[in-house]
N, C-alpha and C. Protein backbone atom coordinates (compact mmCIF):
# COMPACT_ATOMS: atom_id res chain seq x y z
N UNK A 1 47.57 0.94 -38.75
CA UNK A 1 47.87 1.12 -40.14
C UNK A 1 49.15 1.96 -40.30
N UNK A 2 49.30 3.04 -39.43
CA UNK A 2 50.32 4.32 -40.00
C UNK A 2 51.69 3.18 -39.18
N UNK A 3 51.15 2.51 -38.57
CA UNK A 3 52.59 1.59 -38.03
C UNK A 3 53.32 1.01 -38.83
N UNK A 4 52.43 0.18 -39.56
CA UNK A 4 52.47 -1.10 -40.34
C UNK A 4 53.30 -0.26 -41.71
N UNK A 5 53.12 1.08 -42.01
CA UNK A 5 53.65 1.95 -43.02
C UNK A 5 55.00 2.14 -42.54
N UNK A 6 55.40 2.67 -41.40
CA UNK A 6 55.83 3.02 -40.96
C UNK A 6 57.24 2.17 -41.10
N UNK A 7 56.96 0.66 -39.95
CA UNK A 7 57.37 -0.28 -40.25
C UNK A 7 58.15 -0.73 -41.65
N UNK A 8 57.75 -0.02 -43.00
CA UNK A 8 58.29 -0.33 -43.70
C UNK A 8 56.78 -1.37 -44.84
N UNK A 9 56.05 -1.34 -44.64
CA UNK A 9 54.80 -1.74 -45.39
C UNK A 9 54.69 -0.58 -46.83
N UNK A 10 54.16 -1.22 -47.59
CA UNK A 10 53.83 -0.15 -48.75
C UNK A 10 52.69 0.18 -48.59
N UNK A 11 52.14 1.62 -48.48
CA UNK A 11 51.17 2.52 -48.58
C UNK A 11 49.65 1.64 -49.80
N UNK A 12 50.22 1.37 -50.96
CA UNK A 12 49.40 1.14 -51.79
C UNK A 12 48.74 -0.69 -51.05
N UNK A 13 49.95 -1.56 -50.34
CA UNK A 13 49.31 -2.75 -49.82
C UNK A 13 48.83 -2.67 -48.53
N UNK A 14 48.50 -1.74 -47.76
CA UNK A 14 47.89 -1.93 -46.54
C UNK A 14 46.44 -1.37 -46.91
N UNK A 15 45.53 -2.35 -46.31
CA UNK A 15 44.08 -1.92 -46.31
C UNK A 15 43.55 -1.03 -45.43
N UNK A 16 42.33 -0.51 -45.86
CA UNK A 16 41.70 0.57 -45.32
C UNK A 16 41.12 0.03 -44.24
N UNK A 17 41.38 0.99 -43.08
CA UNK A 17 40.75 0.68 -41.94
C UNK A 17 40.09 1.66 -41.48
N UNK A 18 39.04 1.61 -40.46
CA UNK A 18 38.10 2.47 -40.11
C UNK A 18 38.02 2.20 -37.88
N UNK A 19 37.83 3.26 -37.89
CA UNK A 19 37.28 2.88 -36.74
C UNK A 19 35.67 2.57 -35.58
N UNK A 20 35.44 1.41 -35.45
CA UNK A 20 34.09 1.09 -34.95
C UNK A 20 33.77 1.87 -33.60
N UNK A 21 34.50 1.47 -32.78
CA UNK A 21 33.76 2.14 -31.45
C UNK A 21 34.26 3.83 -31.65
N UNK A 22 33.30 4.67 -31.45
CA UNK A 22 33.89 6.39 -30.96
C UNK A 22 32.96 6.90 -30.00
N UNK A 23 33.48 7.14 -29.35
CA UNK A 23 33.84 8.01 -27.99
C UNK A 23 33.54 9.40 -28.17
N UNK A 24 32.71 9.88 -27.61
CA UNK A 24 32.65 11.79 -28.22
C UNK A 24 33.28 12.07 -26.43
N UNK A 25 34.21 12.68 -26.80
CA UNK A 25 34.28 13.89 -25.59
C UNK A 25 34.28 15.52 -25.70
N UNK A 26 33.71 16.06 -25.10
CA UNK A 26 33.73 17.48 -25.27
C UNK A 26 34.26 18.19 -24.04
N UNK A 27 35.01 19.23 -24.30
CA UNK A 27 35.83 20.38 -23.11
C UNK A 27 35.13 21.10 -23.40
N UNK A 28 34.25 21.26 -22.59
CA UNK A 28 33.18 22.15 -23.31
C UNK A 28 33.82 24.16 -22.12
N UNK A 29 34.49 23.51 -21.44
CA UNK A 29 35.42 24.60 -20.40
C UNK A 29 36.16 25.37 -21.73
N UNK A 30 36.70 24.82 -22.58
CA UNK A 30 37.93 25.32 -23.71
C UNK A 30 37.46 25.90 -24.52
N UNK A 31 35.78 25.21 -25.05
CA UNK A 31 35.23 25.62 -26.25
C UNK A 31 34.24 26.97 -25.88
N UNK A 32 34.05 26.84 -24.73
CA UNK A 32 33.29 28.02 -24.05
C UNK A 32 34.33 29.19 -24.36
N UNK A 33 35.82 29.20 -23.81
CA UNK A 33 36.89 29.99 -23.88
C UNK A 33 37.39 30.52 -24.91
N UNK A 34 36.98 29.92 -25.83
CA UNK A 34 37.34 30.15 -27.34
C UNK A 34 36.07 30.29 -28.40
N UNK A 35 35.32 30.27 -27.98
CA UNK A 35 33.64 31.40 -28.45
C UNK A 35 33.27 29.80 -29.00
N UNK A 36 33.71 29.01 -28.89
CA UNK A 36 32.70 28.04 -30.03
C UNK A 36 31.71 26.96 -29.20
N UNK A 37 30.45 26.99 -30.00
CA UNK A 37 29.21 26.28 -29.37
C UNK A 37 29.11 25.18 -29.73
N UNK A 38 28.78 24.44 -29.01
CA UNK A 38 29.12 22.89 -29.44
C UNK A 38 27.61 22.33 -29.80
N UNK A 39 26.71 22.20 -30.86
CA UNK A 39 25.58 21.95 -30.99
C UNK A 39 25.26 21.07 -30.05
N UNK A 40 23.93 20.82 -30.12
CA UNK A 40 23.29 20.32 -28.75
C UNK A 40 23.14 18.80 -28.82
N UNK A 41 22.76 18.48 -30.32
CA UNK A 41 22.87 17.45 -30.32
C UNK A 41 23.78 16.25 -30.42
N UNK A 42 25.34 17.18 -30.68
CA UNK A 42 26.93 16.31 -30.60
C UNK A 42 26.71 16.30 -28.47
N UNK A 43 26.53 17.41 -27.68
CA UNK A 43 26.65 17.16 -26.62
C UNK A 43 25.37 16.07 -25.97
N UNK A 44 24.67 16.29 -26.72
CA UNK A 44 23.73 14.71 -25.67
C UNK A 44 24.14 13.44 -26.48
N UNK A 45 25.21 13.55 -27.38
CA UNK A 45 25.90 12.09 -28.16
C UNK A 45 27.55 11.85 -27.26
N UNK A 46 27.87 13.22 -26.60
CA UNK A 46 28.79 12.57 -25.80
C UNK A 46 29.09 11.96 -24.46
N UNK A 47 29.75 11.05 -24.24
CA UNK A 47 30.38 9.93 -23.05
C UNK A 47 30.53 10.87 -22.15
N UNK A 48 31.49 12.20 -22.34
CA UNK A 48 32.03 12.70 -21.09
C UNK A 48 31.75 14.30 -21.90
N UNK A 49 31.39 14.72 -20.47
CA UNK A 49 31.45 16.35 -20.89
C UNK A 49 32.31 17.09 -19.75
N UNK A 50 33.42 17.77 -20.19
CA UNK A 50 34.42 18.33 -18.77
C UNK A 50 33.88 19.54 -19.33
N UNK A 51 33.60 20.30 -17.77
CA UNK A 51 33.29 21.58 -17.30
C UNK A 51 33.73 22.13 -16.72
């Protein structure tokens, strides 16, 4: 979408798009480092957990 704008498309004629597949990853190494807890139930919803 931000291409197709980009490109030269008008903002008001490009349709809304969404995205289907998501992917959770968590650094949970970074978020540890920076005080924040990542609820329990986003971490048993994510693909990859780096430690």
């Amino acid at each position: 979408m931000a291409v197709r704008i980009i490109d030269g498309a008008q903002p008001q004629d490009t349709p809304i798009e969404s995205q289907k597949d998501v992917d959770i990853i968590v650094n949970k190494k970074n978020a540890d480092l920076m005080g924040i807890t990542i609820p329990d139930d986003i971490m048993s919803k994510a693909a990859k957990v780096i430690e």
